[in-house]
Protein backbone atom coordinates (compact mmCIF):
# COMPACT_ATOMS: atom_id res chain seq x y z
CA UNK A 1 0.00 0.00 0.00
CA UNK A 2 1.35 3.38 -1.23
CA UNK A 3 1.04 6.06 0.86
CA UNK A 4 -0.55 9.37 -0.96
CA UNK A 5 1.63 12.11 -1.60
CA UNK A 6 1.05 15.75 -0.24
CA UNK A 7 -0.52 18.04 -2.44
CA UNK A 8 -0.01 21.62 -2.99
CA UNK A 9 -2.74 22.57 -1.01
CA UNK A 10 -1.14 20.36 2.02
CA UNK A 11 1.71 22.41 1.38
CA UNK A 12 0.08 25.94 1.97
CA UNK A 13 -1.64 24.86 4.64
CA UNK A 14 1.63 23.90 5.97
CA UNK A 15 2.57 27.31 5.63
CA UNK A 16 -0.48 28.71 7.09
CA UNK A 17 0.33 27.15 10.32
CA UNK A 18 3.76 28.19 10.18
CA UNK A 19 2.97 31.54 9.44
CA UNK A 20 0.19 31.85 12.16
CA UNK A 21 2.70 31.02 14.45
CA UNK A 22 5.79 32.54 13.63
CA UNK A 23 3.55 35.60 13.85
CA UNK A 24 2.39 34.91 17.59
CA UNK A 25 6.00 34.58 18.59
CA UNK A 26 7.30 37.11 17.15
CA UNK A 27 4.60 39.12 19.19
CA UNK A 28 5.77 37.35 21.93
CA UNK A 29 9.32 37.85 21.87
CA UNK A 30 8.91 41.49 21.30
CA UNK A 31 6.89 41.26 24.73
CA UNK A 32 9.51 39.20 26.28
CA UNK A 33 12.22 41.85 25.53
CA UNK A 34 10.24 44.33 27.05
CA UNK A 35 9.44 42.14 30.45
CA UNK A 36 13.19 41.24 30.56
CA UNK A 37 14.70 44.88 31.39
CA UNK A 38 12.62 45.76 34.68
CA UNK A 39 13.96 42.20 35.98
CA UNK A 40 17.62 43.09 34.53
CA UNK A 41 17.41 46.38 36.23
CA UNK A 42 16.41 45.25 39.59
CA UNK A 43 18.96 42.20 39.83
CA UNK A 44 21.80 44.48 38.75
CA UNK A 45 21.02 47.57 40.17
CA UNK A 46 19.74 46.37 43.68
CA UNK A 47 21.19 42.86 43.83
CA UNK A 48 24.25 43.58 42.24
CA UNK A 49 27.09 41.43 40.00
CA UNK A 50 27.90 38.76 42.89
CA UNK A 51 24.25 38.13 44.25
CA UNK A 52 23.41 37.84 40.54
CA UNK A 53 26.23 35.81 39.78
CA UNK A 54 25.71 33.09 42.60
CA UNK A 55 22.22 32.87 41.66
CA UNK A 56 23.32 32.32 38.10
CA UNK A 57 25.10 29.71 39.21
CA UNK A 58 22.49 27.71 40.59
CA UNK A 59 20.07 27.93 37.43
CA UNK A 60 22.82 25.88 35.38
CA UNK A 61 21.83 22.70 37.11
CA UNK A 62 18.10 23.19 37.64
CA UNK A 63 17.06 24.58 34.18
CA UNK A 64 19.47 21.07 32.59
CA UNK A 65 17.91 18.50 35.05
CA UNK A 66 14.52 20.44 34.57
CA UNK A 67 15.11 19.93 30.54
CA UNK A 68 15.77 16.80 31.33
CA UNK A 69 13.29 15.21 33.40
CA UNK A 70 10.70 16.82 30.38
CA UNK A 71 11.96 13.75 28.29
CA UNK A 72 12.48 15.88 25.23
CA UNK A 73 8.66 16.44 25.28
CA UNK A 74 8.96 19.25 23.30
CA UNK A 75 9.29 17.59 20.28
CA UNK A 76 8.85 14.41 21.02
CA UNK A 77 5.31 14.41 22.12
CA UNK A 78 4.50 15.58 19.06
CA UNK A 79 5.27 12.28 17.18
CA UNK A 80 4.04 10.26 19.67
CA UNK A 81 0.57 11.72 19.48
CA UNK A 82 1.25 11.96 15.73
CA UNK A 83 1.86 7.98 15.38
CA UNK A 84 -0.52 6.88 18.12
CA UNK A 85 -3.29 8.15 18.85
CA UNK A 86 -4.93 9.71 15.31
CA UNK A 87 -8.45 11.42 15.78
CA UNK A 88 -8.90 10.02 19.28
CA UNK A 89 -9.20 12.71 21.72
CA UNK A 90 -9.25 10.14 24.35
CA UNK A 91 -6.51 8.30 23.77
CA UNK A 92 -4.16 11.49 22.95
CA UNK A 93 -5.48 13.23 26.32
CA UNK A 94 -3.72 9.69 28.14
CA UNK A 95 -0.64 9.86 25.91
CA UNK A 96 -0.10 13.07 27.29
CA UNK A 97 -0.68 11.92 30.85
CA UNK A 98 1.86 9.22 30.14
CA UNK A 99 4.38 11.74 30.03
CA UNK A 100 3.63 13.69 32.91
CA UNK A 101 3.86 11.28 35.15
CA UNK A 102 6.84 10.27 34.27
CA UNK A 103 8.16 13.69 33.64
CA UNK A 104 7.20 13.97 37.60
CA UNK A 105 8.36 10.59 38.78
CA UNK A 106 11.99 11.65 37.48
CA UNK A 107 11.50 14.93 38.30
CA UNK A 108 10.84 13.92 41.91
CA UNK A 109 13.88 11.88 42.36
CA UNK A 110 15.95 14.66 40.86
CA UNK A 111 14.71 17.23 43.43
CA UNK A 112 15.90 14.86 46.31
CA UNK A 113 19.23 13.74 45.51
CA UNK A 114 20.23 17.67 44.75
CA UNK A 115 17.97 18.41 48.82
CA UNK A 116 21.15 16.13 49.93
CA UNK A 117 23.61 17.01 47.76
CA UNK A 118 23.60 20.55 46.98
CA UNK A 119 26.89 21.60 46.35
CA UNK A 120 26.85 21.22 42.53
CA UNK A 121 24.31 24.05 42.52
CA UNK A 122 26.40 26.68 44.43
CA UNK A 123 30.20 26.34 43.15
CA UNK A 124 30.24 30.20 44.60
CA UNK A 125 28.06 29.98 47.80
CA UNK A 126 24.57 30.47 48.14
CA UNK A 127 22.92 33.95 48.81
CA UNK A 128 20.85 32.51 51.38
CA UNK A 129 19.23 28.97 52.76
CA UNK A 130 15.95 29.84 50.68
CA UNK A 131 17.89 28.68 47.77
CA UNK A 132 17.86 25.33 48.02
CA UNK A 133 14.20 25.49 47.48
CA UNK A 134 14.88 26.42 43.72
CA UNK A 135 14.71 22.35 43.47
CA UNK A 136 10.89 22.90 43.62
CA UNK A 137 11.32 24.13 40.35
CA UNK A 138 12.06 21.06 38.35
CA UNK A 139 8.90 19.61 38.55
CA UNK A 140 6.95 22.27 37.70
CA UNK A 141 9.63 23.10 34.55
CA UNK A 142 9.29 19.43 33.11
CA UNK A 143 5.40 19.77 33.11
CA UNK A 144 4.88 22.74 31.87
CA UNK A 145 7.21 21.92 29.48
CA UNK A 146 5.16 19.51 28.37
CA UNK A 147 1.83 20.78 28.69
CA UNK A 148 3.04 24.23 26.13
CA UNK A 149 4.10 20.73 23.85
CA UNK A 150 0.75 19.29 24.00
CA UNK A 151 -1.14 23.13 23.34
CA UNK A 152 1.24 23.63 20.41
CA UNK A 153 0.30 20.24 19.13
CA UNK A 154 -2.91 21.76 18.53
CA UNK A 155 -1.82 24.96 16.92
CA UNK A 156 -1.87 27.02 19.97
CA UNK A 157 0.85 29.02 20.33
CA UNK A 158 -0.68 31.67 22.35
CA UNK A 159 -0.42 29.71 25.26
CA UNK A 160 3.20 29.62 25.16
CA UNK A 161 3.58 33.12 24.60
CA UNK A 162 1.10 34.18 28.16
CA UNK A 163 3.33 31.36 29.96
CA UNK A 164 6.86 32.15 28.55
CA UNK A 165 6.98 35.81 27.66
CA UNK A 166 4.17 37.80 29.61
CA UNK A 167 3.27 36.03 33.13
CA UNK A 168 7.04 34.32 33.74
CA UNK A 169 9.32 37.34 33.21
CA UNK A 170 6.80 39.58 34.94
CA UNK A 171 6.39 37.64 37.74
CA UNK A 172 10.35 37.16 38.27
CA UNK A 173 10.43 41.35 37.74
CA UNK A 174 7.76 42.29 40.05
CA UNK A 175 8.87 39.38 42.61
CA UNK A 176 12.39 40.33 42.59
CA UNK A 177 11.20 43.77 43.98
CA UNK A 178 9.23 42.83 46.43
CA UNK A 179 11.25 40.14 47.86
CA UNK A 180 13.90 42.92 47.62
CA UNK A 181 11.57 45.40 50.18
CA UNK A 182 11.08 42.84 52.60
CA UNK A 183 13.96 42.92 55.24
CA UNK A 184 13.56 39.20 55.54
CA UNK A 185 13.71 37.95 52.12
CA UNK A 186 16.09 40.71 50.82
CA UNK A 187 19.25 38.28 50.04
CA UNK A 188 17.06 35.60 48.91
CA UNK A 189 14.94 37.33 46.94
CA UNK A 190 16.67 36.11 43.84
CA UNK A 191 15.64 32.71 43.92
CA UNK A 192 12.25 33.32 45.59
CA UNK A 193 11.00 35.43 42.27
CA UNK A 194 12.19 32.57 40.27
CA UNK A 195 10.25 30.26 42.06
CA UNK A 196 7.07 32.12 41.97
CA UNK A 197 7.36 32.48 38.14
CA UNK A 198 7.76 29.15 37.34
CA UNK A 199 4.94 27.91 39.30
CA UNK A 200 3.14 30.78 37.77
CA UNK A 201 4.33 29.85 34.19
CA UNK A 202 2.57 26.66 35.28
CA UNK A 203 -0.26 27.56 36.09
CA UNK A 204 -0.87 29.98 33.15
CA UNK A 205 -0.61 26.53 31.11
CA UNK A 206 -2.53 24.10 33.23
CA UNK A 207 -5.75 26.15 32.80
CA UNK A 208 -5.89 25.92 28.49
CA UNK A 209 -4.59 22.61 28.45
CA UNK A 210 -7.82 21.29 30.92
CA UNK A 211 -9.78 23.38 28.48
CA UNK A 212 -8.43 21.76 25.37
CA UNK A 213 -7.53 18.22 26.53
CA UNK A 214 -9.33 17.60 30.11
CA UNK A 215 -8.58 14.97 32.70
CA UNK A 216 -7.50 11.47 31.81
CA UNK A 217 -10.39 8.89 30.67
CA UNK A 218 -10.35 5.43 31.68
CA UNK A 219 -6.44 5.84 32.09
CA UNK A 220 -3.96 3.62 34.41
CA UNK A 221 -0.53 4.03 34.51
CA UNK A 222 1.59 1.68 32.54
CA UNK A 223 5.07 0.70 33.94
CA UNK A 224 6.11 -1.16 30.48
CA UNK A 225 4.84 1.57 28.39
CA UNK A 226 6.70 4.19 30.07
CA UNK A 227 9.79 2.16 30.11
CA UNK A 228 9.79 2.07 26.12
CA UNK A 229 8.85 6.06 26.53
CA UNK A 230 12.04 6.30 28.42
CA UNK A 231 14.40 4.60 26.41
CA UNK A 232 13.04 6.28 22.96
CA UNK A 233 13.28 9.68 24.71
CA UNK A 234 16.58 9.41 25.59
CA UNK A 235 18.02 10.28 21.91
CA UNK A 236 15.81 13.45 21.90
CA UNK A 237 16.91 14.28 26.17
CA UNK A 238 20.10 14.08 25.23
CA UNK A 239 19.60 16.47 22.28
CA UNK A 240 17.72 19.18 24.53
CA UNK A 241 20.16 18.99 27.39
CA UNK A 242 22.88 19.52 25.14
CA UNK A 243 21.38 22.06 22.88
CA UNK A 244 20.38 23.96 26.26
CA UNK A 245 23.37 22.93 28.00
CA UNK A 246 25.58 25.18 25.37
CA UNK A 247 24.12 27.93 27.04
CA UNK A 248 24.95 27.09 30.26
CA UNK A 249 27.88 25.35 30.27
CA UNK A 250 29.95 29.05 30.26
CA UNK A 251 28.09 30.16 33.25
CA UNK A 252 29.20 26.96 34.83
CA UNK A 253 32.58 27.08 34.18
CA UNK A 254 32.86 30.54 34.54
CA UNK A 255 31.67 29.91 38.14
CA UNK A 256 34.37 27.51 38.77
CA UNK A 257 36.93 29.23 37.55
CA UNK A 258 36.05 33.06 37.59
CA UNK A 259 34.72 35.10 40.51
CA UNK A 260 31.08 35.57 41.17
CA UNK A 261 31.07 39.07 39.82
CA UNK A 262 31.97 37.74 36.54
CA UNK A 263 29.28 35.43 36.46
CA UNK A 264 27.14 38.14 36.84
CA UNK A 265 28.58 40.16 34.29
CA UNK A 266 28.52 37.59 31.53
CA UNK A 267 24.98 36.60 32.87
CA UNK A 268 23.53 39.84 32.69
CA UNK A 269 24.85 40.11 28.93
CA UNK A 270 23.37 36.44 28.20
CA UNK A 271 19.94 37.77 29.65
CA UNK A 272 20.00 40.04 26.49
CA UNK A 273 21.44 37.64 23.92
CA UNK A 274 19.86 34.90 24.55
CA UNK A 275 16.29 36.46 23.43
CA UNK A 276 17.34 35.87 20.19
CA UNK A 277 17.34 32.26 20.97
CA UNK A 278 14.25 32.14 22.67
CA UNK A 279 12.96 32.99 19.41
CA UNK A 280 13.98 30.45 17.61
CA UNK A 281 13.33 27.74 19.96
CA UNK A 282 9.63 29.04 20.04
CA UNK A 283 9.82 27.78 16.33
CA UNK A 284 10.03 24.17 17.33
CA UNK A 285 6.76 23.47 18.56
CA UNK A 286 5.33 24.29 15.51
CA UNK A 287 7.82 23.12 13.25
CA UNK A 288 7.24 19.71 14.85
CA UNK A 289 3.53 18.98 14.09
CA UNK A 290 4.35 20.04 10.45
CA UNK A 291 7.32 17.64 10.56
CA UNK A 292 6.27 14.74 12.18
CA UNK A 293 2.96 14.92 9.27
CA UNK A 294 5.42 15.44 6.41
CA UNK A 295 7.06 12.27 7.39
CA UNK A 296 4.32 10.15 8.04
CA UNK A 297 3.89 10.67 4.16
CA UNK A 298 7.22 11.10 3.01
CA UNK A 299 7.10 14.26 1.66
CA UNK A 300 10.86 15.36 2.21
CA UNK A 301 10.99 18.33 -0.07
CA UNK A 302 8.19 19.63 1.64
CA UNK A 303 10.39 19.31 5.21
CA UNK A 304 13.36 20.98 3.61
CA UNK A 305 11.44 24.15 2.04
CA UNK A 306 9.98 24.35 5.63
CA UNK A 307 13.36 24.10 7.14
CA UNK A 308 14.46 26.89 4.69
CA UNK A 309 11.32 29.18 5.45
CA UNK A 310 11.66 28.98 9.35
CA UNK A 311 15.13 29.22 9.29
CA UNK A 312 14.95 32.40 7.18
CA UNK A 313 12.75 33.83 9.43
CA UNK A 314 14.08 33.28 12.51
CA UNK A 315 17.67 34.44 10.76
CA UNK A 316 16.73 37.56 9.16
CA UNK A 317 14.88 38.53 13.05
CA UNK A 318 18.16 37.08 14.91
CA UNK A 319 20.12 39.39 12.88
CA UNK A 320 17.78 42.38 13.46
CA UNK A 321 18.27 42.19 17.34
CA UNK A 322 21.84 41.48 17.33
CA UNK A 323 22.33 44.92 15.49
CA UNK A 324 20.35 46.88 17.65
CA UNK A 325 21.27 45.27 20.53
CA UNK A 326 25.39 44.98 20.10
CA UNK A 327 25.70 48.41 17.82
CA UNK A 328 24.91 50.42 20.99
CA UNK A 329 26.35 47.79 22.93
CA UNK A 330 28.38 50.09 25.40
CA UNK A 331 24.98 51.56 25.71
CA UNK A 332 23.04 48.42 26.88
CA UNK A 333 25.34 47.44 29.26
CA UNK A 334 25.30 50.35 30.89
CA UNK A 335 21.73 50.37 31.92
CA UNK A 336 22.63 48.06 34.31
CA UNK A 337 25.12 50.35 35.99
CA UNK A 338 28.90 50.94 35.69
CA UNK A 339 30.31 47.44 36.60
CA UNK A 340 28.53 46.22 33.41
CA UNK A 341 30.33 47.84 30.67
CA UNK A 342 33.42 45.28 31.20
CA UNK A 343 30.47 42.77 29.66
CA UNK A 344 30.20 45.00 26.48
CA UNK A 345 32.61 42.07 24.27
CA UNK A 346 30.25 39.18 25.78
CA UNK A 347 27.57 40.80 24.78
CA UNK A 348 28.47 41.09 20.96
CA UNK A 349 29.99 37.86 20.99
CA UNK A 350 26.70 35.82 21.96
CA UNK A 351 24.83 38.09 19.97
CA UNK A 352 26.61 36.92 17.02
CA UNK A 353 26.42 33.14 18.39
CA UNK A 354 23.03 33.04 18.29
CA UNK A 355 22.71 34.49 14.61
CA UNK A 356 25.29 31.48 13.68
CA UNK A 357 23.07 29.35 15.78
CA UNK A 358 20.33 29.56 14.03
CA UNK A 359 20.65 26.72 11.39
CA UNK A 360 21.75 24.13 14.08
CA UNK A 361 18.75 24.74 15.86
CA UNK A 362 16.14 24.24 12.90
CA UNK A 363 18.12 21.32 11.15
CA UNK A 364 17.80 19.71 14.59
CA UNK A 365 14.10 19.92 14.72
CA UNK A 366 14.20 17.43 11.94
CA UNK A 367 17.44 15.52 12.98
CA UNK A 368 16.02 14.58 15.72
CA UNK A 369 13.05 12.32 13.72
CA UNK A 370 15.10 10.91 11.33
CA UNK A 371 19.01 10.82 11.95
CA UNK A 372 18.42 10.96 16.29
CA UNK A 373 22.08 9.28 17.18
CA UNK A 374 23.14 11.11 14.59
CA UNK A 375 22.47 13.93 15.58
CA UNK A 376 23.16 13.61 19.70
CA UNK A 377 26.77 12.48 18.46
CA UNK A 378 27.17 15.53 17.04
CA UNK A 379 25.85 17.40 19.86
CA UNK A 380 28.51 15.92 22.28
CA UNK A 381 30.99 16.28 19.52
CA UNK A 382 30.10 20.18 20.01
CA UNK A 383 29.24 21.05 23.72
CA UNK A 384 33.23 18.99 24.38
CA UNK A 385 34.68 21.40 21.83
CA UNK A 386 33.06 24.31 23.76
CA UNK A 387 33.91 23.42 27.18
CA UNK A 388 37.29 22.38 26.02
CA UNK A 389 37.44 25.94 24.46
CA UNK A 390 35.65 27.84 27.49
CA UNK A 391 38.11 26.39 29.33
CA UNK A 392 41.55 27.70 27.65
CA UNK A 393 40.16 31.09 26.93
CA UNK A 394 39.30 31.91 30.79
CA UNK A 395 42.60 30.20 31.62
CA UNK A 396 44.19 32.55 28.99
CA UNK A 397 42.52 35.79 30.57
CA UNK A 398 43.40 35.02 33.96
CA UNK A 399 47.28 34.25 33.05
CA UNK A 400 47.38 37.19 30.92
CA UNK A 401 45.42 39.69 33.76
CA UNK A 402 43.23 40.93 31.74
CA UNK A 403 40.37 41.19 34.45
CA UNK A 404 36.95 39.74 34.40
CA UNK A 405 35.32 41.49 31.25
CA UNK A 406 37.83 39.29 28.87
CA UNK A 407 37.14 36.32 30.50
CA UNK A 408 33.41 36.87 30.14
CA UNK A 409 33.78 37.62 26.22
CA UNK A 410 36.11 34.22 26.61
CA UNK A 411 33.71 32.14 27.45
CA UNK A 412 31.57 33.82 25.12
CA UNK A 413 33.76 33.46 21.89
CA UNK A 414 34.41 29.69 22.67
CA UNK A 415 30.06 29.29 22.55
CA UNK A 416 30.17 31.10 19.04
CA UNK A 417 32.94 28.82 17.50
CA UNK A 418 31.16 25.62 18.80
CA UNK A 419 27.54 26.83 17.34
CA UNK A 420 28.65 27.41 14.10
CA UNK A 421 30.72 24.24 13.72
CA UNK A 422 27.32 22.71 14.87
CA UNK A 423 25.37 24.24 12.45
CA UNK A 424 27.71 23.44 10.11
CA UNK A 425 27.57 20.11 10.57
CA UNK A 426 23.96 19.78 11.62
CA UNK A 427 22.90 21.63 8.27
CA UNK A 428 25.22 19.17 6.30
CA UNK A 429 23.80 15.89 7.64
CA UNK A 430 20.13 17.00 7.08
CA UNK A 431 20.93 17.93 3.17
CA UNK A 432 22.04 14.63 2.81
CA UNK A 433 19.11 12.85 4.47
CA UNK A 434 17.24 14.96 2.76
CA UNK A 435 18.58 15.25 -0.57
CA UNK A 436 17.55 18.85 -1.03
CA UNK A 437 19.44 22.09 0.33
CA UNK A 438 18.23 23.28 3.60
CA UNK A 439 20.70 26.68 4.12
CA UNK A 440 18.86 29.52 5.37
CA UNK A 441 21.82 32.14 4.22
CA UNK A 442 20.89 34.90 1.39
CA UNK A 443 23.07 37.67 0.72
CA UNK A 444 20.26 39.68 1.14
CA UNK A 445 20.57 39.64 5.14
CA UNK A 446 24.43 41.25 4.15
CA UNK A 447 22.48 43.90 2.18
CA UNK A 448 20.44 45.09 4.67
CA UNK A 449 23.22 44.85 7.95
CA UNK A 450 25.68 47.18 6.13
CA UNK A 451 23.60 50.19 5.90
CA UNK A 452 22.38 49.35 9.35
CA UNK A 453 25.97 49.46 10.79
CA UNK A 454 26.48 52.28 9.29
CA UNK A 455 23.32 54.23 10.81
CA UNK A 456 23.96 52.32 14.32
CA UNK A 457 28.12 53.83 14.00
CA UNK A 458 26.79 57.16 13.89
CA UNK A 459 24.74 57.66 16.72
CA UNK A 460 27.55 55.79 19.00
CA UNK A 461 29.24 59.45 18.66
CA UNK A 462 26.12 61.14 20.52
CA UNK A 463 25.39 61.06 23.80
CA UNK A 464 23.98 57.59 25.08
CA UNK A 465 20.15 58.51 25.62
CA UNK A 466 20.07 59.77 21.95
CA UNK A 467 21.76 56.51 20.90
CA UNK A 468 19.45 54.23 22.55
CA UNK A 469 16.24 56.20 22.28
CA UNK A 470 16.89 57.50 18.44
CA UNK A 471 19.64 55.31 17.28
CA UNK A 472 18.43 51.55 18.06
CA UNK A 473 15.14 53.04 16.26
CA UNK A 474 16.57 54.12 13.57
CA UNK A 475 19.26 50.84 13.24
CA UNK A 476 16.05 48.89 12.96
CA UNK A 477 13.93 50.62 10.68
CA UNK A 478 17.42 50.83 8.39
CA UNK A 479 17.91 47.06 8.19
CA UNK A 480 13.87 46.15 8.04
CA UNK A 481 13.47 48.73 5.30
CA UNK A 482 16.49 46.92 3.02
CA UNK A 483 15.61 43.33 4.69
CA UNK A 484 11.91 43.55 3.50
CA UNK A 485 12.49 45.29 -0.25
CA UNK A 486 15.47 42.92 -0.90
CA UNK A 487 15.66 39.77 1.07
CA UNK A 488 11.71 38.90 1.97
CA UNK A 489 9.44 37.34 -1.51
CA UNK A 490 6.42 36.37 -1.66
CA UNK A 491 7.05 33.20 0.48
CA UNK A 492 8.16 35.10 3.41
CA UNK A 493 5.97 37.72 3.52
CA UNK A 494 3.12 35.82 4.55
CA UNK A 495 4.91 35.70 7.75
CA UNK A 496 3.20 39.30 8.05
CA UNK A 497 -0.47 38.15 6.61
CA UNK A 498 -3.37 37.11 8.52
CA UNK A 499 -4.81 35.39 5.81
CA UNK A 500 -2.44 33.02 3.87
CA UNK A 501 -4.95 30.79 2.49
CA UNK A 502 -7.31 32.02 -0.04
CA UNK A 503 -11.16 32.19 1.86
CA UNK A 504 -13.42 30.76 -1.49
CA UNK A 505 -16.05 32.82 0.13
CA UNK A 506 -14.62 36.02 -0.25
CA UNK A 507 -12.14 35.84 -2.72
CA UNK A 508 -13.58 34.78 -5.86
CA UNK A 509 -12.59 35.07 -9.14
């Protein structure tokens, strides 16, 4: 039995979804830049570098076991509910309690061994005992984690953007300030915001997904089931940590080997740069319906012009915010007081890894389907050639004395070599699985930067208000202008349109 091939119109629908949801994140990560400055102000204006940096510290090994205890839901709920359970709601509601349970029974076990063995989390100290309690965390991470993966299953998007860019940062911003009031939570009130918007984050995604899939029906856990969930997940855990762990692995060894005030340098600069990334990432939810479907009928060039759409999208934006982000860079870094500049050559250095990023992270969302050893053998491949990097360049700072600012941007060059020998390699496997070209690169993106740059060089001569008020305007509006006339056709632009399918009703002949 042959199995029928996609059609055109299964192709624009395709793109429909795509569209509809590229547009909701990019809504969203414009929200989540704004919600991200009152936190960055309050942690590094009334916290300060070493509070933030200790506290930085900590998140490295909750946010990876967190990430990990999800069992690559993310993605890989989407193929299970894709393979298993068809037009039963029923049956997909159960598959999805499948995974929380087990996303909790791991996550459980995980919060107790780091209750007795905390040091791992605090290579610099702890703030205060309260911290510890950022272990609560992981089980509330791996759900929700999965619950946003079951929503965007269903096309909802919006869900993730409340939960990830409006009520999390928020919370954390407004939490931070009034655990910082409060005489008796002042030095813990680092942790203590976190806390509160995670569980927040939760339940901002608990409420749709009763709404959409209810509570389980005639469902009993089912110890041999989950064991084959485990083991199949492991390909696409390992993928995640890594992937996430590049982000994190600098902050880790930056803690072991660089004082706390460093940590909070570099982290305060990652805060900014790694929006970029939380863009793209956003991507994969719905990339993954559209991918797993595309399989299921073998329709490979349809995967690859996909691959090449997203990843053109989330490029051409990744390249917008690194411009008017590291231009003025001297600029940003100062909003978070004096300390802060030193973080300036972090700051342009991540920016730039995650523009190099970005075709790792898209290839993956197919590598993991199809090529999934593959793939994780590439990832360790990478994150050892980071750390390994990391490493030497932090040693080479400190031998040299060139103070904590280099060994931030250190740690932050070695992350942008790594991601673009993964993406690289990443985009070179998936062209050959395949057998169509997947790049997302058009000179076009060059076209627009240069004029940009040279806009963005100007107003670094005024005085800083002017350049971020006036200039990071202006920088934007240059490249978008160029990006739009010479890099966007017809394809992209219906990023930008509500209506991407023709309505028969309304638009007739």
């Amino acid at each position: 039995m042959t199995t029928p091939a996609a059609t055109p119109a299964d192709d624009t629908d395709d793109l429909a979804q795509l569209a509809k949801g590229g547009r909701t994140n990019t809504l969203g990560f414009a929200i989540r830049l704004i919600a991200r400055i009152p936190f960055l102000v309050i942690a590094t204006r009334l916290y300060g570098a070493e509070a933030l940096g200790r506290f930085a510290s900590a998140l490295v090994l909750i946010e990876i076991i967190a990430l990990v205890c999800s069992l690559g839901e993310k993605r890989g709920l989407a193929q299970r509910l894709s393979e298993g359970a068809g037009e039963d709601r029923g049956a997909e509601t159960n598959l999805v309690y499948d995974g929380i349970l087990l996303a909790l029974a791991y996550s459980a076990v995980a919060a107790c061994v780091l209750l007795v063995f905390p040091e791992p989390m605090f290579p610099n100290g702890m703030n205060s005992q309260w911290d510890i309690w950022l272990v609560a965390t992981i089980p509330a991470f791996a759900v929700t984690e999965i619950l946003l993966a079951a929503q965007a299953y269903r096309f909802d998007i919006a869900t993730t953007v409340r939960a990830r860019a409006v009520i999390e940062p928020w919370t954390i911003s407004i939490a931070a300030g009034v655990f910082f009031i409060l005489p008796a939570t002042r030095e813990s009130g680092l942790a203590l915001a976190y806390i509160a918007s995670i569980f927040a984050g939760l339940v901002t995604a608990l409420w749709p997904f009763l709404r959409s899939y209810g509570l389980p029906r005639a469902w009993t856990p089912r110890p041999a089931l989950m064991a084959r969930m485990s083991a199949r997940a492991f390909p696409l855990v390992g993928a995640d940590a890594i992937e996430r762990g590049t982000r994190l692995l600098d902050i880790f060894i930056l803690g072991l080997f660089a004082p706390p005030q460093a940590v909070g340098i570099y982290f305060a600069a990652q805060q900014i740069a790694s929006l970029p990334q939380k863009l793209k990432t956003s991507f994969e939810p719905i990339l993954s319906p559209v991918i797993t479907k595309n399989l299921r009928i073998g329709n490979m060039e349809a995967i690859a012009a996909q691959v090449r759409q997203v990843g053109f999208w989330i490029i051409a934006v990744q390249l917008g915010v690194a411009l008017i982000c590291g231009i003025p860079g001297e600029a940003v870094m100062g909003l978070w007081g004096p300390d802060y500049v030193a973080g300036t050559g972090a700051l342009a250095l991540l920016l730039a890894a995650e523009v190099v990023a970005s075709m790792a992270v898209v290839s993956e969302s197919v590598l993991v389907y199809i090529a999934r050893k593959r793939n994780l053998a590439i990832s360790v491949g990478i994150i050892a050639l980071q750390a390994g990097l990391t490493i030497a360049l932090i040693e080479a700072a400190g031998r040299f004395g060139l103070g904590k600012g280099y060994e931030a941007a250190g740690a932050a060059g070695a992350l942008m070599v790594a991601l673009a020998v993964s993406s690289l390699a990443k985009a070179l496997l998936l062209k050959r699985l395949l057998r169509a070209p997947v790049s997302n690169w058009r000179w076009a993106l060059v076209y627009a930067a240069a004029p940009a740059v040279v806009v963005g060089y100007a107003f670094t001569w005024l005085p800083e208000w002017i350049e971020l008020l006036v200039g990071v305007p202006a920088i934007l509006a240059t490249y978008a202008l160029v990006v739009w006339r010479r890099g966007f056709d017809e394809g992209d632009k219906v990023l930008f349109r509500k209506q991407v399918v023709p309505d028969p009703a309304t638009d007739l002949p």
